[in-house]
Protein backbone atom coordinates (compact mmCIF):
# COMPACT_ATOMS: atom_id res chain seq x y z
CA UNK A 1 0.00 0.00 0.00
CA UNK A 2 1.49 3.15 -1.30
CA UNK A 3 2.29 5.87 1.64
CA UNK A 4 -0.05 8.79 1.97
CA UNK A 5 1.99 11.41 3.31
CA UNK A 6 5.82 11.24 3.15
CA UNK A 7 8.29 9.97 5.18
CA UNK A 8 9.54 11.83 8.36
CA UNK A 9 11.16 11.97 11.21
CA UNK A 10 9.77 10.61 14.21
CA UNK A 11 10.98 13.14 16.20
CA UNK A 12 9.55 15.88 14.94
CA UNK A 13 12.98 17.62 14.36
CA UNK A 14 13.24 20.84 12.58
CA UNK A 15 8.95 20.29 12.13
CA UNK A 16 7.04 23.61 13.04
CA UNK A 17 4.67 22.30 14.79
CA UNK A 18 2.91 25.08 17.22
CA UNK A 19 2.66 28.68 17.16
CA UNK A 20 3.92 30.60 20.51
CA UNK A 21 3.92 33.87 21.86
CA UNK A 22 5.44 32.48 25.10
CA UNK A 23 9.25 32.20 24.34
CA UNK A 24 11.58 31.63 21.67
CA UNK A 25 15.10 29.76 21.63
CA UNK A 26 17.76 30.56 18.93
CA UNK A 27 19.86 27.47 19.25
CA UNK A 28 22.73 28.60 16.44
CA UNK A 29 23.26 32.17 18.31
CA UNK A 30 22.92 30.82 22.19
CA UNK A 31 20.07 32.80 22.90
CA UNK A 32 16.88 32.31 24.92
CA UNK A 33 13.74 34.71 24.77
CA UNK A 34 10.86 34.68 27.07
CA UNK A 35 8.37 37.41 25.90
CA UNK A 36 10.80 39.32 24.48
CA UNK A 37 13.12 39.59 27.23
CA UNK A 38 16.56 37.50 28.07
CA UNK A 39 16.54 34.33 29.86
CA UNK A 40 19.31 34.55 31.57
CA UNK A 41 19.16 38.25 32.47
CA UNK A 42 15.70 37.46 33.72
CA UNK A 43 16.84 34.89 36.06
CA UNK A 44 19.64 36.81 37.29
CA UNK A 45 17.92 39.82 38.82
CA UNK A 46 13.82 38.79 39.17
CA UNK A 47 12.25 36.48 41.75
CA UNK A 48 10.59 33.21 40.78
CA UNK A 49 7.31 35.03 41.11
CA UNK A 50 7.93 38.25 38.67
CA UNK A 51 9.32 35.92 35.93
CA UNK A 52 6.04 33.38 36.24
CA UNK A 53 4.08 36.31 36.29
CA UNK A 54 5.44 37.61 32.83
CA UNK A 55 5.36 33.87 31.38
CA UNK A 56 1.83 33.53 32.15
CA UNK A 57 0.58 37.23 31.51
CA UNK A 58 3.01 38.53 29.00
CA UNK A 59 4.25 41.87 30.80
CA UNK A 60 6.40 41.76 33.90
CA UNK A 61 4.50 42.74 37.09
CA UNK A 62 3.72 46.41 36.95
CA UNK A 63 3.95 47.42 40.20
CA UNK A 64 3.62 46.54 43.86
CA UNK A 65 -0.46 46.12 43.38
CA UNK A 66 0.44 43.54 40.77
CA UNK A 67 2.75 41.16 42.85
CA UNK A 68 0.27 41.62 45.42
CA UNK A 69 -2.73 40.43 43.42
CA UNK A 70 -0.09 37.50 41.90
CA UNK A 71 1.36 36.58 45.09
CA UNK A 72 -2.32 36.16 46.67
CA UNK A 73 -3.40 33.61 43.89
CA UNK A 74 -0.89 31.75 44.65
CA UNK A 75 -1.15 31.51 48.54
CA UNK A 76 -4.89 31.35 48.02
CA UNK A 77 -4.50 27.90 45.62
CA UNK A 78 -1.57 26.67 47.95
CA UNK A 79 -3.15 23.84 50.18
CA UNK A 80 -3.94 20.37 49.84
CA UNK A 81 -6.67 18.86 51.94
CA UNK A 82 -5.40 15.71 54.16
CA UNK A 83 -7.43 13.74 52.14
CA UNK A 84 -5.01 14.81 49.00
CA UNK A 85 -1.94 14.64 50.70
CA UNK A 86 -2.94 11.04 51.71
CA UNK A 87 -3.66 10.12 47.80
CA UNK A 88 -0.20 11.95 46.85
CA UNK A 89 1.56 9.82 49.46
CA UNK A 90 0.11 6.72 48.60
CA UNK A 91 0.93 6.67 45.32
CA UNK A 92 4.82 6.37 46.21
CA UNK A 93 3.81 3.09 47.34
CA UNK A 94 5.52 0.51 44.46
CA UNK A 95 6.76 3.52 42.47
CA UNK A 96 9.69 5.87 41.33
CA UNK A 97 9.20 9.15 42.92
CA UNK A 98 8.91 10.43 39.54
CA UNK A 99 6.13 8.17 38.32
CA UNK A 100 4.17 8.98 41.59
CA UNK A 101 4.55 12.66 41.30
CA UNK A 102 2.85 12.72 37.33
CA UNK A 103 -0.01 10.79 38.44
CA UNK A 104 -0.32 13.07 41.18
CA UNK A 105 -0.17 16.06 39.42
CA UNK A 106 -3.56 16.18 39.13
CA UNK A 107 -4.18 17.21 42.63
CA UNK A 108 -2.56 20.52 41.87
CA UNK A 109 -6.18 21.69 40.45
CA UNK A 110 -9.29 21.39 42.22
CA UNK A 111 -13.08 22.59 41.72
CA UNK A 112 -12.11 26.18 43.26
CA UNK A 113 -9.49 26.38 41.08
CA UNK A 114 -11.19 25.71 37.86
CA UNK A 115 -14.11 27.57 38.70
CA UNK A 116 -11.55 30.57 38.30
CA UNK A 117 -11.31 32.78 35.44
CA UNK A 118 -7.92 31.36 33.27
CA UNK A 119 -5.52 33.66 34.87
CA UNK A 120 -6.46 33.32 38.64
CA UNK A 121 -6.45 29.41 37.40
CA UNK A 122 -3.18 29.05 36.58
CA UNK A 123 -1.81 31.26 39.46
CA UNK A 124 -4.05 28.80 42.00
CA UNK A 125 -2.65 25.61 40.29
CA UNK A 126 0.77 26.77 39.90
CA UNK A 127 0.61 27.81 43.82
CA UNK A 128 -0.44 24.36 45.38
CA UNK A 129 2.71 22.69 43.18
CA UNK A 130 5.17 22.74 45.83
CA UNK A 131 2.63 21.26 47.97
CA UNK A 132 1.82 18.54 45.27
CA UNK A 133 5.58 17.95 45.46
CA UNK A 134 5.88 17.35 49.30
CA UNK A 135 3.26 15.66 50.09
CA UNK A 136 4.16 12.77 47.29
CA UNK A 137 8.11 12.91 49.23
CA UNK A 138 6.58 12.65 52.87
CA UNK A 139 7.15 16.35 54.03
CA UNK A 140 5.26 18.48 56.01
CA UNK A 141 3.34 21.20 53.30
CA UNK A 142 5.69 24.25 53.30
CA UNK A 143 3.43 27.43 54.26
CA UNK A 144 1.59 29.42 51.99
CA UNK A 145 3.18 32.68 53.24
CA UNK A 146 6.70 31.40 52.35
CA UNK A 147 8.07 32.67 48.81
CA UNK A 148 7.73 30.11 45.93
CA UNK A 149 11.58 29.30 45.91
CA UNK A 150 11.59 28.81 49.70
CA UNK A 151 8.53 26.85 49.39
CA UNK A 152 10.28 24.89 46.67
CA UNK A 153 13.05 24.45 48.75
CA UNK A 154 11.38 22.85 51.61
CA UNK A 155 9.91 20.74 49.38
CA UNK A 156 12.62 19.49 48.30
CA UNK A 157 14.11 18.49 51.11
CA UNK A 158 17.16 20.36 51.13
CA UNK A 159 19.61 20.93 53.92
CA UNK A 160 21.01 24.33 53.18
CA UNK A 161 17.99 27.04 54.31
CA UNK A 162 20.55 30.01 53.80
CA UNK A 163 20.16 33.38 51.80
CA UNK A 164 22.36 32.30 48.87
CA UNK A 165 21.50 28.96 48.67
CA UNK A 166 17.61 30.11 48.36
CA UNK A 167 18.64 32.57 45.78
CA UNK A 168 20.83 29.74 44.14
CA UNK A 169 17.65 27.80 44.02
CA UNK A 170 15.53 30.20 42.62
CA UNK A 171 18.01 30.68 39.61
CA UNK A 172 17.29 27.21 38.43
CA UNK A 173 13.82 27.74 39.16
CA UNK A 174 13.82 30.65 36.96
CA UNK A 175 15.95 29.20 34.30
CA UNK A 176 13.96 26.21 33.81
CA UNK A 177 10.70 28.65 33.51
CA UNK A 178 10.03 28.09 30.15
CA UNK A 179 12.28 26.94 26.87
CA UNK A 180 10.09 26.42 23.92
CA UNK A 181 8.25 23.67 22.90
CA UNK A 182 10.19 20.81 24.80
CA UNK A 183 8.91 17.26 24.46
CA UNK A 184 7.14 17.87 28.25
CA UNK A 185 5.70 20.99 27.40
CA UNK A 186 4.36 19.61 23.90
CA UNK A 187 2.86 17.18 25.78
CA UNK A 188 0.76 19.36 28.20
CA UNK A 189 -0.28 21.72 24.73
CA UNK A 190 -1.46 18.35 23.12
CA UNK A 191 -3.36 17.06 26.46
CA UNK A 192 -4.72 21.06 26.49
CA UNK A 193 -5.99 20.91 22.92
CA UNK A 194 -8.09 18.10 23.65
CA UNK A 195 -9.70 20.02 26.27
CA UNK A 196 -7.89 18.74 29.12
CA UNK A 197 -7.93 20.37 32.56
CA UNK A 198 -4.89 21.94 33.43
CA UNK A 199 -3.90 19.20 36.56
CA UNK A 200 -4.31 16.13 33.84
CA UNK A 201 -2.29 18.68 31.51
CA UNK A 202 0.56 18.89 33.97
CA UNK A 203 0.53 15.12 34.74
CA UNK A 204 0.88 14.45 30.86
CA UNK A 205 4.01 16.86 31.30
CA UNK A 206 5.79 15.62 34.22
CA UNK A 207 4.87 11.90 32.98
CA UNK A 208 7.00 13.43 29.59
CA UNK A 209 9.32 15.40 31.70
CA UNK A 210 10.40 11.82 33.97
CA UNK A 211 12.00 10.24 30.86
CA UNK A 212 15.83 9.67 31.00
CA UNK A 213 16.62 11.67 27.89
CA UNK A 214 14.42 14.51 29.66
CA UNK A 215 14.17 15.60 32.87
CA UNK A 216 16.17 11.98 34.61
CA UNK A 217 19.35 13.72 32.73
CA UNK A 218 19.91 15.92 35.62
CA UNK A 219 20.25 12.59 37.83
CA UNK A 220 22.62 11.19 35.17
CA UNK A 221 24.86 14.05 35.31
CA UNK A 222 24.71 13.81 39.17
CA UNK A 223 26.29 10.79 39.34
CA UNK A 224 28.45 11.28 36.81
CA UNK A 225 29.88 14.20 38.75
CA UNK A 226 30.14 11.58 41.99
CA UNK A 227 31.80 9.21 39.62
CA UNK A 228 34.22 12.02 38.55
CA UNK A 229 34.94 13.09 42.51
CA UNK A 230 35.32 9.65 43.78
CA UNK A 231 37.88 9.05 41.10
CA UNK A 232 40.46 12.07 42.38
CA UNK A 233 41.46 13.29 39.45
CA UNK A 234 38.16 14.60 37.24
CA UNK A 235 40.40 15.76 34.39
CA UNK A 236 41.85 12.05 33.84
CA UNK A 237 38.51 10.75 34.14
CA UNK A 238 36.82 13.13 31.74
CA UNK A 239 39.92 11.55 29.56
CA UNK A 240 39.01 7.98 30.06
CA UNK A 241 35.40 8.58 28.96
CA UNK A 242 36.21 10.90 25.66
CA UNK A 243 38.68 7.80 24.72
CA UNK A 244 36.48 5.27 25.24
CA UNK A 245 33.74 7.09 23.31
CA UNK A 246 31.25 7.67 26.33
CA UNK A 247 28.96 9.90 26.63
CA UNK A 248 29.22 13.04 29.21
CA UNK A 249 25.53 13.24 30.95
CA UNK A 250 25.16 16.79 31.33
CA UNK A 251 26.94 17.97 27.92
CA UNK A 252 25.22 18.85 24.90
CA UNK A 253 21.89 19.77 23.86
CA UNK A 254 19.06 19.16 21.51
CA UNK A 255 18.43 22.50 20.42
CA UNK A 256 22.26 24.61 21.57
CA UNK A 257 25.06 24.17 18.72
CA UNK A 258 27.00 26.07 20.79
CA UNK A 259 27.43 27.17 24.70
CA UNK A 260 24.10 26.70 26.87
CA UNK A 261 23.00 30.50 27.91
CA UNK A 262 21.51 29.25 30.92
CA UNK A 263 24.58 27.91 32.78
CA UNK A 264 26.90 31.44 33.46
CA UNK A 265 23.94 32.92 35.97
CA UNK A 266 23.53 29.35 37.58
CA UNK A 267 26.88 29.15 38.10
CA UNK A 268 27.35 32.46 39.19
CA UNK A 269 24.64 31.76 41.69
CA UNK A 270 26.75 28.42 42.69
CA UNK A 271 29.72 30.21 43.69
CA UNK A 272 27.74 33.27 45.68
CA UNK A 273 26.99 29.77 47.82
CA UNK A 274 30.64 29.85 49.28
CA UNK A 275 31.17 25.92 50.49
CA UNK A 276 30.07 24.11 47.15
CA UNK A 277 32.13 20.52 46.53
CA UNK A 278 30.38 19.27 43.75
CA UNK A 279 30.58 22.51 41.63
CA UNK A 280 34.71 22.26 42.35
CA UNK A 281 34.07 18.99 40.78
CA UNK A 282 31.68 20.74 37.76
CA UNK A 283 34.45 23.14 36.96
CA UNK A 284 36.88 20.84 36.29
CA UNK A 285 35.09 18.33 34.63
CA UNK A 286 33.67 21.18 32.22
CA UNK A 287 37.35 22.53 32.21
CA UNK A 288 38.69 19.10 30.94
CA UNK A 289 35.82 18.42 28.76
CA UNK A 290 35.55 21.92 26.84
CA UNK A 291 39.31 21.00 24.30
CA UNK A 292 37.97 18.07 23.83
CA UNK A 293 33.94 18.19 23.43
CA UNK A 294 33.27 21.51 22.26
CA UNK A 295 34.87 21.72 18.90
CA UNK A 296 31.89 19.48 18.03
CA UNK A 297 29.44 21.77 19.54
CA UNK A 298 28.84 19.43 22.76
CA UNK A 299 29.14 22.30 25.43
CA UNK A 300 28.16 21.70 29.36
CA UNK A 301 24.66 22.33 29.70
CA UNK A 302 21.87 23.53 32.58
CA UNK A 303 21.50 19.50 33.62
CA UNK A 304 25.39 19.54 34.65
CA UNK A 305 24.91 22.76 36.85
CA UNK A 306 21.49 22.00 38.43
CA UNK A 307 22.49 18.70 39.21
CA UNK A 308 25.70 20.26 41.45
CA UNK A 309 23.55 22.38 42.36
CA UNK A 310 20.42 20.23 43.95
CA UNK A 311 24.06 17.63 44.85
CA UNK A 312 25.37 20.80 47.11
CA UNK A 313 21.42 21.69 48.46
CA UNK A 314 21.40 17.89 49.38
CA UNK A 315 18.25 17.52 47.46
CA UNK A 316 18.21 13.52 46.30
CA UNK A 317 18.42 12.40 42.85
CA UNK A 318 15.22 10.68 43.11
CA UNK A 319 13.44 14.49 43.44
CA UNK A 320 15.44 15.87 40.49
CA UNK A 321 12.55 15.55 38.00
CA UNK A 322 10.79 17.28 41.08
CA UNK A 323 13.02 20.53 40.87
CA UNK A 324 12.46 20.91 37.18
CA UNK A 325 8.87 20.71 37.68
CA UNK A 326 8.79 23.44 40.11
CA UNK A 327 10.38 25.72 37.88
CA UNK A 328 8.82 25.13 34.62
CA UNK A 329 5.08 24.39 35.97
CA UNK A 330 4.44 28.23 35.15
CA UNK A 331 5.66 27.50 31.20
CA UNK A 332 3.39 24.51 31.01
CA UNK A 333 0.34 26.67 32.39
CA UNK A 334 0.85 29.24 29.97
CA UNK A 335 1.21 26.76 26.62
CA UNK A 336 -2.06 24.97 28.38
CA UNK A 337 -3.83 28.67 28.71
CA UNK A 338 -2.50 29.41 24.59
CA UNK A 339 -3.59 26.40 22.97
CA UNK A 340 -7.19 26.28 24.90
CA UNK A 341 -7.87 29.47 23.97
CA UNK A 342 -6.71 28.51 20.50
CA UNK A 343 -9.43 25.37 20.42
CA UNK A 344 -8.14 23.47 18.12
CA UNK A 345 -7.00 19.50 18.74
CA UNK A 346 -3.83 18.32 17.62
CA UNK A 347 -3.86 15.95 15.42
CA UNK A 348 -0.82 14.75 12.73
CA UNK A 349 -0.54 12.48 10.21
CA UNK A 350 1.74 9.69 10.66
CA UNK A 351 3.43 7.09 7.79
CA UNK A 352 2.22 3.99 7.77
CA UNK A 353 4.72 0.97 7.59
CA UNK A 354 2.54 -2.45 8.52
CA UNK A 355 1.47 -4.93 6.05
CA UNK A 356 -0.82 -4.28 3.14
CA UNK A 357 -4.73 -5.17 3.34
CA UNK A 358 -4.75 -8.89 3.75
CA UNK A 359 -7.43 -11.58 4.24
CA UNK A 360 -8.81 -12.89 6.75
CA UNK A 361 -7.61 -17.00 7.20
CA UNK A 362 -10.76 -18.67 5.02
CA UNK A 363 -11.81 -15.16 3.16
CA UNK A 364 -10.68 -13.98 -0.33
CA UNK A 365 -9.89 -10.39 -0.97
């Protein structure tokens, strides 16, 4: 049977696919957009709140009245009820931390919530997210009153509650806001085009986001770096891996050709921390790695700094995919509030490759 349509890629690659208003990223010059302005710049001098208040509205925050307003949506969607802490906890039972926290995404919405008019929904849904993300690790819910990057922190589990380490925090947080259409974030605007409810839209994220060539690379890099420390000599064993042809977990990207924007504020961030052993370790792994790696445009990327980073906070691997979720929840409520409003389901065409018509054993054709 001749093909309809013809062949493609799988992965979509180079495929326009969606229209945005949300962000753009310029993978040949290094450059990430959100709304118009700078990622990194963005992350380097805003809180968490400001920049998920310009990814979901458009503008940044105009004035005190509207951080107020922002900051009250999000206290005022913040708790969980016992009963939904008990469902998030239960659901660790048998599973990856991961798996348990996409199914349980869809506590992060309730009937209050999506009564709301589409703004006030996403601030409400994108409040009770850290608490989503506690109760499914066993913590106590981190109060409402509490900044979103302490909140995240707490819900983390970290063990460093200091000024820089909170402001190291909400760095990533920021950085991970948005970044395009991602394989996570298409999945919450295809769950949203069918009509989806922003909580099942999320889960289909995070359930995206919890792949190893997605959000588990931050884990990968981690132990990579623990690998590299517990070796003694991270140079030599950056070395060992380029001549044996081995991957670096935390180098290269999908979209970058050359140096990952996002890393210079994280790292910046790192080393305001003062005590930081695993970014020592970072360094001079990236150090050893950039002669070797980069002249084939394989540069270190955000998963190698965020995973010495959450390493340092003593946040454990099995939460990574956690941390990314608290930072980029805000992107995938503003693609779900864009392609709703848009109404339109996605639906491609695909190749087919089975067998032609055949008969059934005893029919004729």
């Amino acid at each position: 049977m001749a093909s309809l349509v013809a062949p493609t890629d799988g992965s979509l690659e180079g495929v326009l696919v969606a229209r945005t208003a949300i962000a753009h990223v310029d993978g040949l010059a290094g450059r990430a957009l959100i709304r118009g302005y700078l990622l990194q710049e963005l992350a380097e001098r805003l809180p968490y709140e400001d920049v998920a208040f310009l990814v979901l509205h458009g503008e940044l925050p105009s004035g005190s009245a509207d951080r107020e307003r922002f900051a009250a949506s999000i206290r005022a969607g913040a708790e969980l009820t016992e009963h939904d802490r008990s469902i998030a906890r239960s659901l660790r039972e048998g599973r990856s931390e991961a798996d348990a926290l996409s199914a349980a995404m869809v506590l992060a919405e309730d009937a209050t919530a999506r009564a709301a008019p589409v703004a006030e929904r996403c601030a409400r849904v994108l409040g009770r997210v850290p608490s989503v993300v506690a109760a499914v690790a066993g913590f106590a819910p981190p109060p409402a009153q509490w900044s979103y990057a302490r909140r995240s922190l707490a819900a983390l589990g970290a063990n460093r509650l200091d000024d820089a380490s909170l402001r190291a925090l909400e760095v990533l947080l920021n950085l991970e806001s948005e970044h395009g259409l991602s394989a996570s974030t298409f999945a919450c605007r295809v769950a949203a085009s069918a009509g989806a409810n922003a909580g099942p839209s999320l889960s289909a994220a995070c359930a995206t986001l919890s792949g190893e060539r997605h959000g588990g690379a931050t884990a990968q890099a981690r132990a990579m770096l623990e690998a590299a420390q517990a070796h003694g000599d991270p140079a030599a064993f950056v070395r060992a891996k380029h001549a044996a042809k081995e991957r670096l977990p935390g180098f290269g990207h999908r979209v970058y050709k050359v140096a990952d924007p996002r890393v210079p504020p994280l790292r910046a961030a790192m080393r305001a921390m003062g005590h930081a052993p695993l970014l020592e370790t970072c360094e001079a792994v990236a150090t050893a790695a950039t002669p070797l790696f980069a002249p084939k445009g394989v540069h270190p990327n955000i998963d190698l700094y965020g995973a010495a980073l959450l390493g340092t906070l003593g946040v454990d691997p099995s939460r990574y995919v956690a941390a990314f979720v608290l930072g980029i929840a805000c992107g995938w409520l503003a693609h779900w509030a864009e392609v709703r409003a848009e109404g339109r389901l996605v639906r491609p065409d695909n190749e087919y490759s089975g067998p032609s018509q055949r008969a059934l054993p005893g029919t004729v054709l």
